[in-house]
C-alpha atoms as a PDB file:
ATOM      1  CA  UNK A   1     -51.525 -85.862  36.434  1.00  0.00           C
ATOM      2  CA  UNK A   2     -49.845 -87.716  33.924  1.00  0.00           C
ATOM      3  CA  UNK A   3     -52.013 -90.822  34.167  1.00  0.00           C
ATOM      4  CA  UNK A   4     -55.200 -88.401  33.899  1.00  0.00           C
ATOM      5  CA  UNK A   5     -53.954 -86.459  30.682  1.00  0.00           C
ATOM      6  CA  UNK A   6     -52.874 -90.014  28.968  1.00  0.00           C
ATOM      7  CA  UNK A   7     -56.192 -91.636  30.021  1.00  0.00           C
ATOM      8  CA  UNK A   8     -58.105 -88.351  28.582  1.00  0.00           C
ATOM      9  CA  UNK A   9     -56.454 -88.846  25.092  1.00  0.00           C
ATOM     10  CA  UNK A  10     -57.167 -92.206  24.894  1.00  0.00           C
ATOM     11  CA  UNK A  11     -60.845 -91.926  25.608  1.00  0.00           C
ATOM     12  CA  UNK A  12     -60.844 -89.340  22.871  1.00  0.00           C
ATOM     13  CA  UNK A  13     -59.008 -91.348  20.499  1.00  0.00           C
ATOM     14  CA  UNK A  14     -61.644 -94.110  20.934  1.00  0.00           C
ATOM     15  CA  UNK A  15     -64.743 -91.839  20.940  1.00  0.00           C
ATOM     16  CA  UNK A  16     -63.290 -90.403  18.014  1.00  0.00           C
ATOM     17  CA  UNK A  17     -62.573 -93.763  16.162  1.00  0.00           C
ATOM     18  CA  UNK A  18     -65.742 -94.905  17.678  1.00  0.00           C
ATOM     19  CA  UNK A  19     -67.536 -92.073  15.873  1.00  0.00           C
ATOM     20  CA  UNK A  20     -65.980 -92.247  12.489  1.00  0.00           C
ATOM     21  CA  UNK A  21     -66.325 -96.118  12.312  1.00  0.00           C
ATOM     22  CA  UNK A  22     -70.343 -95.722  12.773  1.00  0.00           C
ATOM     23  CA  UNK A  23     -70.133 -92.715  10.199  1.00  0.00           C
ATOM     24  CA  UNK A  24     -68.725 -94.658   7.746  1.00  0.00           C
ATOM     25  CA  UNK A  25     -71.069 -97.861   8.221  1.00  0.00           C
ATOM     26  CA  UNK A  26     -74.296 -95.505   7.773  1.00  0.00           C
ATOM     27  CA  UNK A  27     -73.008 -93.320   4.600  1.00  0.00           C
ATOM     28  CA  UNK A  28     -72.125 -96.949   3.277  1.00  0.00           C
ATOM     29  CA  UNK A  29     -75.925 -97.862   4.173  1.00  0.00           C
ATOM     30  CA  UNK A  30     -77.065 -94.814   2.488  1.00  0.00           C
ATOM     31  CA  UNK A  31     -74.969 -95.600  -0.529  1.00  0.00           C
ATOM     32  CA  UNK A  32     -76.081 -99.176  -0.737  1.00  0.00           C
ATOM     33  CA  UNK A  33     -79.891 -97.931  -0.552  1.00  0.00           C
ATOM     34  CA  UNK A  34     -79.358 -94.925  -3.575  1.00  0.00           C
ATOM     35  CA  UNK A  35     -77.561 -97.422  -6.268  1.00  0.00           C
ATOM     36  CA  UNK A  36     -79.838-100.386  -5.803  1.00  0.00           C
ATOM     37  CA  UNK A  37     -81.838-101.895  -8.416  1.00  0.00           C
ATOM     38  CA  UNK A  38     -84.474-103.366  -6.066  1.00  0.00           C
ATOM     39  CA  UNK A  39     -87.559-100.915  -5.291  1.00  0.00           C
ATOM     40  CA  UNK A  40     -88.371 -99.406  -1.725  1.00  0.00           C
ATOM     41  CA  UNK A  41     -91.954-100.142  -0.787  1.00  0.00           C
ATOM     42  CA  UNK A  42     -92.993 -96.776   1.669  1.00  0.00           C
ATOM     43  CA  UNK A  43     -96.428 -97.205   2.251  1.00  0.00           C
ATOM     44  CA  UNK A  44     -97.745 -98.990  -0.834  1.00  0.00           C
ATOM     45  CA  UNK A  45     -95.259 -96.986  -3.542  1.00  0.00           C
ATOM     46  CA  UNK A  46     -92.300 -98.257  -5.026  1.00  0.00           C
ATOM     47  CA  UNK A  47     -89.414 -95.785  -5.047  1.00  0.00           C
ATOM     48  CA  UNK A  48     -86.198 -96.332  -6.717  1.00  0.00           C
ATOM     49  CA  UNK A  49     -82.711 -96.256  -4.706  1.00  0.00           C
ATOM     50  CA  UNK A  50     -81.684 -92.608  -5.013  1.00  0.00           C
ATOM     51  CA  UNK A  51     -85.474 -91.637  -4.294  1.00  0.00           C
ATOM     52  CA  UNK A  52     -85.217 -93.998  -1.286  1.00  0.00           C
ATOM     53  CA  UNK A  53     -82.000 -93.073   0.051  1.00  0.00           C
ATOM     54  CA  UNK A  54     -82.843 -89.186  -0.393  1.00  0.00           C
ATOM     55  CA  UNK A  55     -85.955 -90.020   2.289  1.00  0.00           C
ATOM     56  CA  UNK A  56     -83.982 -92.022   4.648  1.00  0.00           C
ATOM     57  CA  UNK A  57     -81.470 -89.070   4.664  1.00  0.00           C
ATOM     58  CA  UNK A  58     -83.992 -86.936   5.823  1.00  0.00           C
ATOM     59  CA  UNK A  59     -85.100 -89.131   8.326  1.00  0.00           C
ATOM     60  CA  UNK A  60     -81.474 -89.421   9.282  1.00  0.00           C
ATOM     61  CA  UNK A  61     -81.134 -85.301   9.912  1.00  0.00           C
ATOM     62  CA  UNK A  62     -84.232 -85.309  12.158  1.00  0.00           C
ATOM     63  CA  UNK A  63     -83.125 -87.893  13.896  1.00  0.00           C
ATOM     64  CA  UNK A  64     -79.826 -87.741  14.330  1.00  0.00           C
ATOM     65  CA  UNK A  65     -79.477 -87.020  18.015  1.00  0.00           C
ATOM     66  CA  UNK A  66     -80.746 -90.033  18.929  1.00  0.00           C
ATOM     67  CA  UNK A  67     -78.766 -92.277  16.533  1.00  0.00           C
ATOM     68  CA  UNK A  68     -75.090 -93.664  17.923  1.00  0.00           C
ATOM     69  CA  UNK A  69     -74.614 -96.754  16.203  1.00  0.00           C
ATOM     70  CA  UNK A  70     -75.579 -97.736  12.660  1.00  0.00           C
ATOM     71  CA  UNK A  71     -78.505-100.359  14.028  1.00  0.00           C
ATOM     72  CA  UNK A  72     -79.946 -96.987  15.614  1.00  0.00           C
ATOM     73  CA  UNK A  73     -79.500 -95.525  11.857  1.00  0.00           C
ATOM     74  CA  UNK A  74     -81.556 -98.335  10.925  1.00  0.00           C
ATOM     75  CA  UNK A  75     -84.624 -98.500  13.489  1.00  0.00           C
ATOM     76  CA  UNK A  76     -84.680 -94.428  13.221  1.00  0.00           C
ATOM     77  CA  UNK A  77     -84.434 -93.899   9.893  1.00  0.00           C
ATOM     78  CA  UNK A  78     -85.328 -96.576   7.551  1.00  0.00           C
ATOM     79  CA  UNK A  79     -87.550 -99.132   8.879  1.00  0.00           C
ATOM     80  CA  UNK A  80     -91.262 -97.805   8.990  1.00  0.00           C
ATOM     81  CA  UNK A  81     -93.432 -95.059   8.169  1.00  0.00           C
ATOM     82  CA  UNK A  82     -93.661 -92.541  11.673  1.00  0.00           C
ATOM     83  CA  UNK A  83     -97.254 -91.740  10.091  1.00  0.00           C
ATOM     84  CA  UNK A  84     -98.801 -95.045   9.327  1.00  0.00           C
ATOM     85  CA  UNK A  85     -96.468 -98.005  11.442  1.00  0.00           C
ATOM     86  CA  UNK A  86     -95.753 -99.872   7.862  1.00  0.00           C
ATOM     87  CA  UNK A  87     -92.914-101.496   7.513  1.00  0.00           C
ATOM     88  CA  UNK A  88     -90.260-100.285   4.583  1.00  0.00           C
ATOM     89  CA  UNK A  89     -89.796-103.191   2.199  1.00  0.00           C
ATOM     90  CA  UNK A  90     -87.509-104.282  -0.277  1.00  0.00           C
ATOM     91  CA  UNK A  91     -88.523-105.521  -3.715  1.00  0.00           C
ATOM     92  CA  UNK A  92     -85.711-107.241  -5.417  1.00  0.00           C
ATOM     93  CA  UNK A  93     -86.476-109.161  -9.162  1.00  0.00           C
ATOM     94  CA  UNK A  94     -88.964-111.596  -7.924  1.00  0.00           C
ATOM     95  CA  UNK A  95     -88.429-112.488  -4.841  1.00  0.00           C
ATOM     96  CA  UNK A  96     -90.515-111.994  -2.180  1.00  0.00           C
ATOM     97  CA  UNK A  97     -90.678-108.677  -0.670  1.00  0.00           C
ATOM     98  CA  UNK A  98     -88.230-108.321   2.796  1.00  0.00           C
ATOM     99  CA  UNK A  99     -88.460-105.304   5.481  1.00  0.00           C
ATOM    100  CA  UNK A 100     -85.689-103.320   4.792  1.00  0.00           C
ATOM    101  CA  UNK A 101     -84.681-103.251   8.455  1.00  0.00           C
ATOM    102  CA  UNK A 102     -83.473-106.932   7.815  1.00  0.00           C
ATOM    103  CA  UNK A 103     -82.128-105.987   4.293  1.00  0.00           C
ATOM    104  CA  UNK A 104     -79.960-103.020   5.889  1.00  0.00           C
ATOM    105  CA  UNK A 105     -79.481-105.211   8.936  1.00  0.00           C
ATOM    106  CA  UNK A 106     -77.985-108.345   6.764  1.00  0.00           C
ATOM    107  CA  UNK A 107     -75.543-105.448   4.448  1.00  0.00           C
ATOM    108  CA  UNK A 108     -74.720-103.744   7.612  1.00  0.00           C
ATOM    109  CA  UNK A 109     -72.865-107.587   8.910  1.00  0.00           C
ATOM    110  CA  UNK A 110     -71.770-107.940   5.159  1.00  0.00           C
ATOM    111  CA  UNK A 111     -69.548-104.288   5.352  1.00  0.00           C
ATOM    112  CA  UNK A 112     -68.110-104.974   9.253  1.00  0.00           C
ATOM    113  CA  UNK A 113     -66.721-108.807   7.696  1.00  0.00           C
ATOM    114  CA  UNK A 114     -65.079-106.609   5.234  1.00  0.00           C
ATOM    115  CA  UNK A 115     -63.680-103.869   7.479  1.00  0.00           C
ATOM    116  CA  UNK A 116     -61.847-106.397   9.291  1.00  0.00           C
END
């Protein structure tokens, strides 16, 4: 019984850990999205970071029973357009335009190296 009981906490510890760990990695990919100075391309219009992150957000609350990991967080809810298939894309000064699944994608390995 022992062995059960100690085995039961320890799966929750982890699922808990598990869960707060991909919490933290999306609110820091909302975060990074709202104080950006590059502009979020959503089919053909330029939004600015807040205006961007406030759409992702919702996209986040719809679908947020499917996300469990912070890549899910990014095909769900900030790579294209549901309606039209575009691709989100980042304009940053003047270099060329990126999808923002990459951009999120490359800040998302950027925050684990730090959390290490």
């Amino acid at each position: 019984m022992k062995k059960k009981t100690l085995f039961f906490m320890l799966m929750t510890f982890f699922t808990i850990n598990l869960f707060a760990s991909t919490q933290d990695e999306i609110s820091h990919l909302l975060d990074y999205v709202g104080i950006t100075e590059c502009k979020y391309e959503r089919n053909g219009t330029l939004y600015n970071g807040a205006e961007a992150a406030n759409h992702i957000n919702k996209k986040y609350d719809y679908y947020r029973n499917k996300v469990q990991t912070a890549e899910d967080f990014i095909e769900y809810a900030a790579t294209k357009s549901v309606f039209s298939g575009k691709y989100y894309l980042i304009h940053c000064n003047d270099n060329p335009p990126v999808k923002s699944q990459d951009w999120l994608s490359a800040e998302l390995v950027r925050y684990r190296d730090t959390q290490k």
